[in-house]
N, C-alpha and C. Protein backbone atom coordinates (compact mmCIF):
# COMPACT_ATOMS: atom_id res chain seq x y z
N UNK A 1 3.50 5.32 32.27
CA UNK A 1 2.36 4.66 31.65
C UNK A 1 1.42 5.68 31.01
N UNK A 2 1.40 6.73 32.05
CA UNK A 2 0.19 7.74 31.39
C UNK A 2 0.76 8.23 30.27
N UNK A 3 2.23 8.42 30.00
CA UNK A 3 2.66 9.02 28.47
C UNK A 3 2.72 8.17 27.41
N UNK A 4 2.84 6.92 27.91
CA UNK A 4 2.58 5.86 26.68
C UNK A 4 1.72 6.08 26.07
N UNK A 5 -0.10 5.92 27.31
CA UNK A 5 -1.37 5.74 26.86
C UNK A 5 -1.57 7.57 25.98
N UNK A 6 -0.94 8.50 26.28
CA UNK A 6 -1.24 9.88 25.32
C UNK A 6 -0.28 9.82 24.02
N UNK A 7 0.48 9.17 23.91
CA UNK A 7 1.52 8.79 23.14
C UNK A 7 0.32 7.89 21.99
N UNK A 8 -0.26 6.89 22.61
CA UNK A 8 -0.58 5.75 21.62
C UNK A 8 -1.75 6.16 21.15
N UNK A 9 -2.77 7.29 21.98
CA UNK A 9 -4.18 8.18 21.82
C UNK A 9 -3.79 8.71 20.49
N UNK A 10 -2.78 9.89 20.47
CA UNK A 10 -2.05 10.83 19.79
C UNK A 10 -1.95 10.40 18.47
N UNK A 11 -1.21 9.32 18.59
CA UNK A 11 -0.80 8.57 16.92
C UNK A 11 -1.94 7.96 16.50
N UNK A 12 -2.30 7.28 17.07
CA UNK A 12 -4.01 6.78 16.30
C UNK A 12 -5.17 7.64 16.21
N UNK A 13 -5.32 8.90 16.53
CA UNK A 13 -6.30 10.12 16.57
C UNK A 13 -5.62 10.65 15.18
N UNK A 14 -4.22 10.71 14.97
CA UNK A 14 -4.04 11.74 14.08
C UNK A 14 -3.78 10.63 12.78
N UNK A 15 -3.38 9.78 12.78
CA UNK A 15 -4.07 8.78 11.58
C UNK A 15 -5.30 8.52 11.46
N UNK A 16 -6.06 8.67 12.27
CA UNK A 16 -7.42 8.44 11.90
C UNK A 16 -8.13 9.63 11.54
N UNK A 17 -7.26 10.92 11.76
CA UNK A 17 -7.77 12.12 11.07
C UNK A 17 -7.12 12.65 9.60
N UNK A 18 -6.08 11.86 9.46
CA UNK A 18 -5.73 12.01 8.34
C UNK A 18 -5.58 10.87 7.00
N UNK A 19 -6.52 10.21 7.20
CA UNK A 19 -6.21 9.11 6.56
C UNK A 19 -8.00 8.77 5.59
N UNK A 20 -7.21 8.63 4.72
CA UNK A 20 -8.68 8.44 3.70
C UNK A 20 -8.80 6.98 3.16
N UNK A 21 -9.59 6.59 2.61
CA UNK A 21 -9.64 5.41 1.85
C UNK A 21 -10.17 3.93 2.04
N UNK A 22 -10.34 3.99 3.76
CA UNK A 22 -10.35 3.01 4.67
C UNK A 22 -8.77 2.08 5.01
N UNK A 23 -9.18 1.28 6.00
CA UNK A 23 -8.03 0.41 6.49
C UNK A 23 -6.90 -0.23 5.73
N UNK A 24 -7.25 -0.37 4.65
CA UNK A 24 -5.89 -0.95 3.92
C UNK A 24 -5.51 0.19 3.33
N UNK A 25 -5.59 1.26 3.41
CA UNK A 25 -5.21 2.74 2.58
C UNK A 25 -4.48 3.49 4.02
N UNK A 26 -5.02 3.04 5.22
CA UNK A 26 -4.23 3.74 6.18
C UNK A 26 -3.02 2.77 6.93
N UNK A 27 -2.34 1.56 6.34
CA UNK A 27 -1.59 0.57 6.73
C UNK A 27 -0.31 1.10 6.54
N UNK A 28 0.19 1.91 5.22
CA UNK A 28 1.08 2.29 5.45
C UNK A 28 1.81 3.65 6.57
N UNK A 29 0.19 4.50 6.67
CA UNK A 29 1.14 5.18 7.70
C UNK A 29 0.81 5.08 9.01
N UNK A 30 0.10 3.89 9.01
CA UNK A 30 0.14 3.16 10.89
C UNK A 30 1.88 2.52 10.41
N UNK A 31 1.98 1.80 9.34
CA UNK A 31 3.45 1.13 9.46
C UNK A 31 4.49 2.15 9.99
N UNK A 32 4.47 3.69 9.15
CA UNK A 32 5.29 4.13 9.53
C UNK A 32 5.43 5.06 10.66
N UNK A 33 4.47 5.06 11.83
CA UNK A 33 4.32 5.96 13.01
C UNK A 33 4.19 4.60 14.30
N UNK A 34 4.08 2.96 14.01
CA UNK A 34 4.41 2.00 14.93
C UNK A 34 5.41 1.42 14.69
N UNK A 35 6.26 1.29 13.39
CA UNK A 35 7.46 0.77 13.41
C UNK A 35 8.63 1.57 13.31
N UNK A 36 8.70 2.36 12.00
CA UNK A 36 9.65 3.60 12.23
C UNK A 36 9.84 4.75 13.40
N UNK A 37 8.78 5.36 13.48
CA UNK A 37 8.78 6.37 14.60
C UNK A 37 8.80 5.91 16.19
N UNK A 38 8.07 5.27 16.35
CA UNK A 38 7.93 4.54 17.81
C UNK A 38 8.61 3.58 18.02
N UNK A 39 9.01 2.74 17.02
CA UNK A 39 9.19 1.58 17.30
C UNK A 39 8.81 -0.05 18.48
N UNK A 40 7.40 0.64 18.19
CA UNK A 40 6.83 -0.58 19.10
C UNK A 40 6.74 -1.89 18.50
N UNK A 41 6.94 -1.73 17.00
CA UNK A 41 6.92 -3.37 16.40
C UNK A 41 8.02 -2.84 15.94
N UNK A 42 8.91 -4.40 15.16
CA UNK A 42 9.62 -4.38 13.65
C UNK A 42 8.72 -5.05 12.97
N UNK A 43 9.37 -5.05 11.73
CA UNK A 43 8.27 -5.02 10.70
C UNK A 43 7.95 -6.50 10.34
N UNK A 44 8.27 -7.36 11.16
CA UNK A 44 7.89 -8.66 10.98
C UNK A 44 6.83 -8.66 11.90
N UNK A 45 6.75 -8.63 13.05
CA UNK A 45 5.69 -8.10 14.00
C UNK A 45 4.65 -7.43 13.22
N UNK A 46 4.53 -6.01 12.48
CA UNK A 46 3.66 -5.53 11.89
C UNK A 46 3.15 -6.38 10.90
N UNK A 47 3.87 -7.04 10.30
CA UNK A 47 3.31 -7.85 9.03
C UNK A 47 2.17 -9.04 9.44
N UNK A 48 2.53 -9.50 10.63
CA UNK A 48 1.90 -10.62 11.67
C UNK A 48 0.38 -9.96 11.92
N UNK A 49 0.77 -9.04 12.59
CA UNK A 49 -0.65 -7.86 12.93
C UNK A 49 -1.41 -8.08 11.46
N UNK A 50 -0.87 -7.02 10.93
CA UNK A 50 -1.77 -7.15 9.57
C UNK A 50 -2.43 -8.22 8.92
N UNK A 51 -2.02 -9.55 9.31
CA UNK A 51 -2.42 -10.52 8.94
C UNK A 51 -3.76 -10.99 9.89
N UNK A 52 -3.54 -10.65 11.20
CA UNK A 52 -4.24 -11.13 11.56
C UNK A 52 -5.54 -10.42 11.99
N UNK A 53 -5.74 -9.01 11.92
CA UNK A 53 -6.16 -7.83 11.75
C UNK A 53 -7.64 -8.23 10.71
N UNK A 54 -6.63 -8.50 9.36
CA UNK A 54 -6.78 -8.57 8.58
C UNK A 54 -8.25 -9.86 8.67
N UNK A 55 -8.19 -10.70 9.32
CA UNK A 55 -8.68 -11.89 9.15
C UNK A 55 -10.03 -11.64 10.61
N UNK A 56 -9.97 -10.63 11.08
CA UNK A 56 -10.49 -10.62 12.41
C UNK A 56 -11.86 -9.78 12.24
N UNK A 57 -12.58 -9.74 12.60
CA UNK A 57 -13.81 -9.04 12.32
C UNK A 57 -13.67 -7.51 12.82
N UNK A 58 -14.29 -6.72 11.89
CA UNK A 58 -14.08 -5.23 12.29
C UNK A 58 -13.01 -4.65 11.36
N UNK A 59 -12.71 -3.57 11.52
CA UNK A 59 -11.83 -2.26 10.70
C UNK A 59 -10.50 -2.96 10.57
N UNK A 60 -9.74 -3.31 9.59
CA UNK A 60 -8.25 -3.85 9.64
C UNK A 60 -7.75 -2.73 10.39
N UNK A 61 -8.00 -1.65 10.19
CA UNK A 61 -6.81 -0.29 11.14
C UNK A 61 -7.13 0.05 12.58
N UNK A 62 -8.24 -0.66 12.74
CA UNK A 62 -9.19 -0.54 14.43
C UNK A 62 -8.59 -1.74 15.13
N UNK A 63 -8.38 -2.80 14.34
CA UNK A 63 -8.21 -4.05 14.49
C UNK A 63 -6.43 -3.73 15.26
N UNK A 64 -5.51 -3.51 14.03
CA UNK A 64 -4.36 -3.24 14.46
C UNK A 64 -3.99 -1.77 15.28
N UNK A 65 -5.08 -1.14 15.79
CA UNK A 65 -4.43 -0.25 16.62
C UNK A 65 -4.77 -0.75 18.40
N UNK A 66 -5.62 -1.76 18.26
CA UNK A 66 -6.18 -2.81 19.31
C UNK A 66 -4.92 -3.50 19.36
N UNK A 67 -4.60 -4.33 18.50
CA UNK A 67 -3.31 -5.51 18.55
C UNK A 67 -1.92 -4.69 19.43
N UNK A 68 -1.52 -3.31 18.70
CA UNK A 68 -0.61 -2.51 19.12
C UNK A 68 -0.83 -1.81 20.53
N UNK A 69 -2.28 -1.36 20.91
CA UNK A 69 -2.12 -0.58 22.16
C UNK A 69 -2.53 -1.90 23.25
N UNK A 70 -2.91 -2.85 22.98
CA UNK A 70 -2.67 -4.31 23.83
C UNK A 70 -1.09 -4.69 23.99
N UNK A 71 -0.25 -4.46 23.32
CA UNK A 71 0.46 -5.31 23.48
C UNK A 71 1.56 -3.92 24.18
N UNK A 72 1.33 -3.21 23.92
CA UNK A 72 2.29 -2.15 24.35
C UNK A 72 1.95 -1.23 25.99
N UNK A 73 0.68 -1.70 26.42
CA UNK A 73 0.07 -1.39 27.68
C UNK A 73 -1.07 -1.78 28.03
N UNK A 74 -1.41 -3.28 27.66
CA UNK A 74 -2.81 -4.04 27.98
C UNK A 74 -3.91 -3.91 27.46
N UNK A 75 -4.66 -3.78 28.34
CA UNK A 75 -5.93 -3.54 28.05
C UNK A 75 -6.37 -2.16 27.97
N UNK A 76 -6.10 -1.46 28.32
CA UNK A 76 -6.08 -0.12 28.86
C UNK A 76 -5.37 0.82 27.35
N UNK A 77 -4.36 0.24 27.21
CA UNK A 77 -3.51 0.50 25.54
C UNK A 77 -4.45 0.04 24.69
N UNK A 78 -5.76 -0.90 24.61
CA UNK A 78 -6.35 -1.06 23.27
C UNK A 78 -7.23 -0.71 23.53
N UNK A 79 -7.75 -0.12 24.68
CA UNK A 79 -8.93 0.63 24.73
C UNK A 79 -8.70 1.96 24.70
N UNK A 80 -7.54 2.79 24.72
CA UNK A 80 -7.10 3.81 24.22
C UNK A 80 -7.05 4.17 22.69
N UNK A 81 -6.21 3.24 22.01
CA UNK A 81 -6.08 3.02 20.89
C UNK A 81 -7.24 2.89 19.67
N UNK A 82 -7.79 2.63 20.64
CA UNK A 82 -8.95 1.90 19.54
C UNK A 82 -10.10 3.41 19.50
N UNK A 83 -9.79 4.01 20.98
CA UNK A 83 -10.75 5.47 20.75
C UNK A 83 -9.95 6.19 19.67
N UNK A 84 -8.57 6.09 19.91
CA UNK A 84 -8.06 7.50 19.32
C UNK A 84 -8.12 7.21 17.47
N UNK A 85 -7.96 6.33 17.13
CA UNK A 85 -8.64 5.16 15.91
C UNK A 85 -10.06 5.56 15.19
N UNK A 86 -11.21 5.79 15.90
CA UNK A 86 -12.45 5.58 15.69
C UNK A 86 -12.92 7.18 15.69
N UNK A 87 -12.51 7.63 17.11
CA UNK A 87 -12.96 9.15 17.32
C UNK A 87 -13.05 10.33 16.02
N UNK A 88 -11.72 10.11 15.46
CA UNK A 88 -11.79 10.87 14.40
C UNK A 88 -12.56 11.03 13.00
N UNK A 89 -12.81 9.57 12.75
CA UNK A 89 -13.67 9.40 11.90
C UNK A 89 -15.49 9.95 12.27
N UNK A 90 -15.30 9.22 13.72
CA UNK A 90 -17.34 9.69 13.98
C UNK A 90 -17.19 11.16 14.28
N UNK A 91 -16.04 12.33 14.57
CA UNK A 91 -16.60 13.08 14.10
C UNK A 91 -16.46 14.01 12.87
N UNK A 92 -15.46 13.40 12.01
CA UNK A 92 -15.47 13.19 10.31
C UNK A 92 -17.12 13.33 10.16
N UNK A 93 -17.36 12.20 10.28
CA UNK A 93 -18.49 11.28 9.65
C UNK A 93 -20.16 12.35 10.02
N UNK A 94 -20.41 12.88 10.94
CA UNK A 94 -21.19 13.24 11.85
C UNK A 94 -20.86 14.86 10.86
N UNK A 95 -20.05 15.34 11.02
CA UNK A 95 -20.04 16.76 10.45
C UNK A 95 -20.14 17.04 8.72
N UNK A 96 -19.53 15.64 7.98
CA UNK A 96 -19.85 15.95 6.97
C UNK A 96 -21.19 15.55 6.38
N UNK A 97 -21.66 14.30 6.90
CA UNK A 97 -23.06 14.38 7.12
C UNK A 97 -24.35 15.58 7.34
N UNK A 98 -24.24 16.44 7.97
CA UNK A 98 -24.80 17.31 8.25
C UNK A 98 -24.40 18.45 6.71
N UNK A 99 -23.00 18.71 6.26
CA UNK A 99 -22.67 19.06 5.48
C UNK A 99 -22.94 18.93 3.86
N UNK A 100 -22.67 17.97 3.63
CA UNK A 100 -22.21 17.02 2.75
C UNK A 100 -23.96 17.20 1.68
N UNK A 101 -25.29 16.89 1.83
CA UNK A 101 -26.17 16.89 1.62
C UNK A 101 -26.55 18.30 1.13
N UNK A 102 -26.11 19.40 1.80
CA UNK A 102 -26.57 20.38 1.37
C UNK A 102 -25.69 20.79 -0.29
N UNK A 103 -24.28 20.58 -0.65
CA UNK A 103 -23.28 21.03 -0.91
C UNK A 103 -22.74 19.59 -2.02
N UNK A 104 -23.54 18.52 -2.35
CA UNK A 104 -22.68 16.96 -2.52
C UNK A 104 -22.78 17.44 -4.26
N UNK A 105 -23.70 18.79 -4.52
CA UNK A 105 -23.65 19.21 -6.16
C UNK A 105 -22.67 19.59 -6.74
N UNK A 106 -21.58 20.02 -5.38
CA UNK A 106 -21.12 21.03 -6.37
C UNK A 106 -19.48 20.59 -6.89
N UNK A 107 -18.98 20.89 -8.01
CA UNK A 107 -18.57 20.60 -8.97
C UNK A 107 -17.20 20.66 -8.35
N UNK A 108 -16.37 21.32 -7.75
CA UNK A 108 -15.03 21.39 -7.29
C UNK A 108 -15.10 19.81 -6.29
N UNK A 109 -16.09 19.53 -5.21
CA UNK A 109 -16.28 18.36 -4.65
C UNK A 109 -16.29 16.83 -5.18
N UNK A 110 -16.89 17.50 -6.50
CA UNK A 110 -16.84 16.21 -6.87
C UNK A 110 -15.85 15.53 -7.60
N UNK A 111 -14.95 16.85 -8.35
CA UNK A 111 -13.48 16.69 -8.79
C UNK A 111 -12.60 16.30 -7.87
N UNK A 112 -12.74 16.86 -6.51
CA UNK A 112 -11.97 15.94 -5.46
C UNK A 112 -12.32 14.66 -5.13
N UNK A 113 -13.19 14.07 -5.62
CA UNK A 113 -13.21 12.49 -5.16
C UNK A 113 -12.56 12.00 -6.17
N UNK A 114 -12.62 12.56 -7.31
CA UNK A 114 -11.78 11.97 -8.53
C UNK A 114 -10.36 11.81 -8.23
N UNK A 115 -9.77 13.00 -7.54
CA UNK A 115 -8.10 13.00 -7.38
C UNK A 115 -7.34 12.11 -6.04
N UNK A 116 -8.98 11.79 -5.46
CA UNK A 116 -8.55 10.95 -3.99
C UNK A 116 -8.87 9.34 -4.39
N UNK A 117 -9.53 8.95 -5.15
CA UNK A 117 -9.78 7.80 -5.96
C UNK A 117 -8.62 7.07 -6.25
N UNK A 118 -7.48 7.70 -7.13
CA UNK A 118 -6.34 7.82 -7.43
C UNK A 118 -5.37 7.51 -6.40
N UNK A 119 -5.01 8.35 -5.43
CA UNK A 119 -4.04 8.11 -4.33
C UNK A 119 -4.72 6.89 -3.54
N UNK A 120 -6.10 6.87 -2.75
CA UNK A 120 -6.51 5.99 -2.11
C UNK A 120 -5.95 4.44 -3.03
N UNK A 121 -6.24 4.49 -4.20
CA UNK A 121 -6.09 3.58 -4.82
C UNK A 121 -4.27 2.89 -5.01
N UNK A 122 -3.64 3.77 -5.05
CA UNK A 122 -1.97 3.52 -4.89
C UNK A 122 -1.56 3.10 -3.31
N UNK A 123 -2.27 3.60 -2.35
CA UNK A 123 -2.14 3.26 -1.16
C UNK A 123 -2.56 2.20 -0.90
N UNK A 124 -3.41 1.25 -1.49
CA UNK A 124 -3.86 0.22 -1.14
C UNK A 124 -2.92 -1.14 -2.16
N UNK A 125 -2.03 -0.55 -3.05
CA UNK A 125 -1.30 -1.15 -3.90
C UNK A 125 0.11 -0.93 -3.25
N UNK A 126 0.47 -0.05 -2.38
CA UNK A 126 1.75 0.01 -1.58
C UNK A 126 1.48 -0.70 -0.62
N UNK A 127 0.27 -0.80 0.04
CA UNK A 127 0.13 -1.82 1.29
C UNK A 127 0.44 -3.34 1.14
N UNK A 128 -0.11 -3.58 -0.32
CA UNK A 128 -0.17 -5.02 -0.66
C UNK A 128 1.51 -5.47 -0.92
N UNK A 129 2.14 -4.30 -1.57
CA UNK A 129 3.52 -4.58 -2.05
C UNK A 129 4.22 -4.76 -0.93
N UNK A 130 3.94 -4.25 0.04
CA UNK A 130 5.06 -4.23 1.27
C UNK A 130 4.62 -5.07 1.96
N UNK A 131 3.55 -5.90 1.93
CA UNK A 131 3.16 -7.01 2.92
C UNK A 131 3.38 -8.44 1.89
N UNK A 132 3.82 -8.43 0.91
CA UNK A 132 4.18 -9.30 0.00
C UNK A 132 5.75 -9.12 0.38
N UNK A 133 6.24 -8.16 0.30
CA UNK A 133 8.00 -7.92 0.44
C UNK A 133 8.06 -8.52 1.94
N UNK A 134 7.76 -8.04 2.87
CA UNK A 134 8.13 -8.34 4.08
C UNK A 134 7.54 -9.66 4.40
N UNK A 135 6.60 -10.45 3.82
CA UNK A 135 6.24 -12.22 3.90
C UNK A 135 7.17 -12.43 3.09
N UNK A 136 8.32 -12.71 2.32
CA UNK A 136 9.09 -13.31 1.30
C UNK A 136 8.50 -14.01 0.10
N UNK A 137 7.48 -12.95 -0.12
CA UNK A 137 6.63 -13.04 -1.49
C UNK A 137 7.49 -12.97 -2.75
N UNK A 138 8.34 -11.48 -2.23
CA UNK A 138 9.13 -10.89 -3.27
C UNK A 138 10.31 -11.05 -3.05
N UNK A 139 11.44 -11.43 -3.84
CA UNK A 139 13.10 -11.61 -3.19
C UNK A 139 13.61 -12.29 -3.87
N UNK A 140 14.96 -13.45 -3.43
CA UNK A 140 15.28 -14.31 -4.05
C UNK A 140 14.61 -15.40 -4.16
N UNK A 141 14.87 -15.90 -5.23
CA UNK A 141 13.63 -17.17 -5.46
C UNK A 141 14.20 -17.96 -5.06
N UNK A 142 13.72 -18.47 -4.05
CA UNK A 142 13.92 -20.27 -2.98
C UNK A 142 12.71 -20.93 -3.02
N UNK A 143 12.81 -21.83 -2.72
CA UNK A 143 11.31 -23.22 -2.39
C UNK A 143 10.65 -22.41 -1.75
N UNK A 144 10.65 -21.45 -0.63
CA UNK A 144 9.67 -20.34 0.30
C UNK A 144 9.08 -19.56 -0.68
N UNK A 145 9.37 -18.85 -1.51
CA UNK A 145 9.22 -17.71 -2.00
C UNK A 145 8.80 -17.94 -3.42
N UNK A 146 8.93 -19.37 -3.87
CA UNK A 146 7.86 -20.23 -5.10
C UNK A 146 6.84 -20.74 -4.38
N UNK A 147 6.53 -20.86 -3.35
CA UNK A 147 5.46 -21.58 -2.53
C UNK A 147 4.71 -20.81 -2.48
N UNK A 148 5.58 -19.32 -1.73
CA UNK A 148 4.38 -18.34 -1.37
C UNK A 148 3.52 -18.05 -2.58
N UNK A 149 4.35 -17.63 -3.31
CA UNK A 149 3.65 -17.02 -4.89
C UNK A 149 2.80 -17.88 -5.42
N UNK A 150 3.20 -19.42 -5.73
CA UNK A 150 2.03 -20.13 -5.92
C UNK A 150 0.36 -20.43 -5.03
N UNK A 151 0.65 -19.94 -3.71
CA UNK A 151 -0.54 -19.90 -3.03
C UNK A 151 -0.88 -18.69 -3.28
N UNK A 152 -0.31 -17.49 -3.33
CA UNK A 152 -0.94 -16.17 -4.05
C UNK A 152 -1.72 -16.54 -5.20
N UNK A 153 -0.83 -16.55 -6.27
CA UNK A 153 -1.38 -16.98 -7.61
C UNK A 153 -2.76 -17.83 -7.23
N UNK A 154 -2.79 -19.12 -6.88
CA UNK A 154 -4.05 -19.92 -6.97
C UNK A 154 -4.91 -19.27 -6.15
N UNK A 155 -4.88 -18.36 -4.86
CA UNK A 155 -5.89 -17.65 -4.28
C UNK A 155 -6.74 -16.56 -5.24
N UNK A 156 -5.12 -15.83 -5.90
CA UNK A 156 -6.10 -14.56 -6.96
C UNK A 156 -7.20 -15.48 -8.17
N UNK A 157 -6.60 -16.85 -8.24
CA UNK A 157 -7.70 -17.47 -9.52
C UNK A 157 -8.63 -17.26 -8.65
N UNK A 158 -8.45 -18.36 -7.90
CA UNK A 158 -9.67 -18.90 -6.83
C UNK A 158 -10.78 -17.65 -7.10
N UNK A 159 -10.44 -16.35 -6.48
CA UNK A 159 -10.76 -15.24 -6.31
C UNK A 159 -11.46 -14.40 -7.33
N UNK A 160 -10.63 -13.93 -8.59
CA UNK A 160 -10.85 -13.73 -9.85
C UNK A 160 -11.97 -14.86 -10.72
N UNK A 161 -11.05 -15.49 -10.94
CA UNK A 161 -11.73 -16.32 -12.42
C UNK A 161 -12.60 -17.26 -11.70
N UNK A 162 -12.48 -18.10 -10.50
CA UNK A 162 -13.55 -18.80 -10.22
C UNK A 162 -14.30 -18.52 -9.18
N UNK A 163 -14.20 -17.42 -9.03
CA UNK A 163 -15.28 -16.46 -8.01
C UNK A 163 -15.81 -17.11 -6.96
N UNK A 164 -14.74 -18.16 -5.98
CA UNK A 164 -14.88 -18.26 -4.61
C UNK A 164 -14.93 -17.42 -3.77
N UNK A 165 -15.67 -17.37 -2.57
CA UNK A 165 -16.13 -16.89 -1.45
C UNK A 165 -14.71 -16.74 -0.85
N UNK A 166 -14.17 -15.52 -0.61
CA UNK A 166 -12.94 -15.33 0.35
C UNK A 166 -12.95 -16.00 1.50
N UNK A 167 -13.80 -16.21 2.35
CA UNK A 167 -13.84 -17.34 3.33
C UNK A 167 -13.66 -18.73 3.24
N UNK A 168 -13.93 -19.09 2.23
CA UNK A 168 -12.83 -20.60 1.52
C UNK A 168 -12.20 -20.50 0.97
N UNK A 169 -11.75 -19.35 0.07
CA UNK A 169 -9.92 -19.38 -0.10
C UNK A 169 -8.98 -19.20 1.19
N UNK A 170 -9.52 -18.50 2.19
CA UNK A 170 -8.77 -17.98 3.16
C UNK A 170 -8.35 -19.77 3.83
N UNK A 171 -9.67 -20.41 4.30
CA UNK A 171 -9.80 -21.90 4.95
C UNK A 171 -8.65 -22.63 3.96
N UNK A 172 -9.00 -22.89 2.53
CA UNK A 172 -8.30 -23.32 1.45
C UNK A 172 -6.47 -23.20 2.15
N UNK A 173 -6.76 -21.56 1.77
CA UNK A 173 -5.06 -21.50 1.92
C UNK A 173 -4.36 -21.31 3.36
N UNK A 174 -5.20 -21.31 4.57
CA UNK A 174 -4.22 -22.00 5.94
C UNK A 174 -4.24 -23.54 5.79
N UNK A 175 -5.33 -24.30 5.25
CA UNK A 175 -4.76 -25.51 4.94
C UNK A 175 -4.12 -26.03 4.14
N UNK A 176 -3.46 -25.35 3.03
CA UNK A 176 -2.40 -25.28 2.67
C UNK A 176 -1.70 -25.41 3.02
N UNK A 177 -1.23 -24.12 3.97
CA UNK A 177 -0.11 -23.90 4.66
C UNK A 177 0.02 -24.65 5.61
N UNK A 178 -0.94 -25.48 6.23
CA UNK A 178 -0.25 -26.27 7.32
C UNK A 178 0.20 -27.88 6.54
N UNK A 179 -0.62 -27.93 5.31
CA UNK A 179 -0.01 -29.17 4.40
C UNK A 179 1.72 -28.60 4.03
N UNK A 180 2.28 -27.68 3.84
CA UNK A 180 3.90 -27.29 3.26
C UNK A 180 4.50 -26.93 4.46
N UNK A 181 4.16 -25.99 5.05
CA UNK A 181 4.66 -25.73 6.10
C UNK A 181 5.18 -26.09 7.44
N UNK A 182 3.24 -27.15 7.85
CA UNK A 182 3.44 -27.66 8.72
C UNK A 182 4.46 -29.31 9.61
């Protein structure tokens, strides 16, 4: 048990020290250090998490390192998880703070937010692609996989062009889904 809980510390300390962009920018490499490397989910499991992560109040990547160190050693696993998750950032956050103010002029710094803009930004477009692939967003086209896309599609209007509140598209589209699905 105790190597699990340094096991599950370990992987969520060092994603949370290496990971920029916020929570949907660090999804793919929680995917690939809880499903590939560890294998504590498959990736239908992860996709589930993310969803529901996703919908839950707080950090989507705080959220799912809670879901994962719960389910893999209780309570004790998401209260591990969730330090090794958080820790890195407050003292990120705390040192460049102190930093950051004296130094936020200068010109090489600020060219690096430009080049992390960029990747953060592809990472959050690989997250979406692979949580579309692994829901049967993307694939062969069946009645599932025209359904899904059409509740995509009418959420991004919803979203886009008629500038609903994500909290009633979200309501909108589980009642949807329990009108086709259920």
């Amino acid at each position: 048990m105790l190597q699990l809980l340094l096991e599950l510390f370990a992987t969520f300390f060092l994603i949370g020290m290496v990971s920029f962009g916020g929570g949907y920018a660090m999804i793919p490499l929680i995917q690939e250090e809880a499903v590939n490397r560890h294998e504590w989910l498959d990736a239908q499991q992860f996709t589930d998490i993310i969803a529901i992560a996703g919908m839950s109040p707080g950090p989507i990547a705080t959220n799912i390192a809670i879901f994962i160190g719960m389910q893999e050693a209780g309570l004790l696993g998401a209260i591990v998880a969730a330090a090794g998750m958080v820790l890195p950032s407050l003292f990120i956050i705390v040192c460049v703070g102190v930093v950051f103010f004296k130094i936020y002029q200068n010109k090489w710094l600020q060219s690096s937010f430009y080049g992390l803009r960029a990747i953060i930004t592809g990472l959050i477009i690989y997250a979406a692609i692979l949580f579309a692939v692994n829901n049967g967003l993307v694939g062969e086209l069946s009645w599932f996989t025209a359904s899904q896309l059409l509740i995509f599609l009418g959420s991004l209007a919803a979203l886009l062009l008629f500038r609903k509140h994500p909290v009633y598209v979200i309501i909108a589209s589980g009642l949807i889904g329990i009108a086709i699905y259920g």
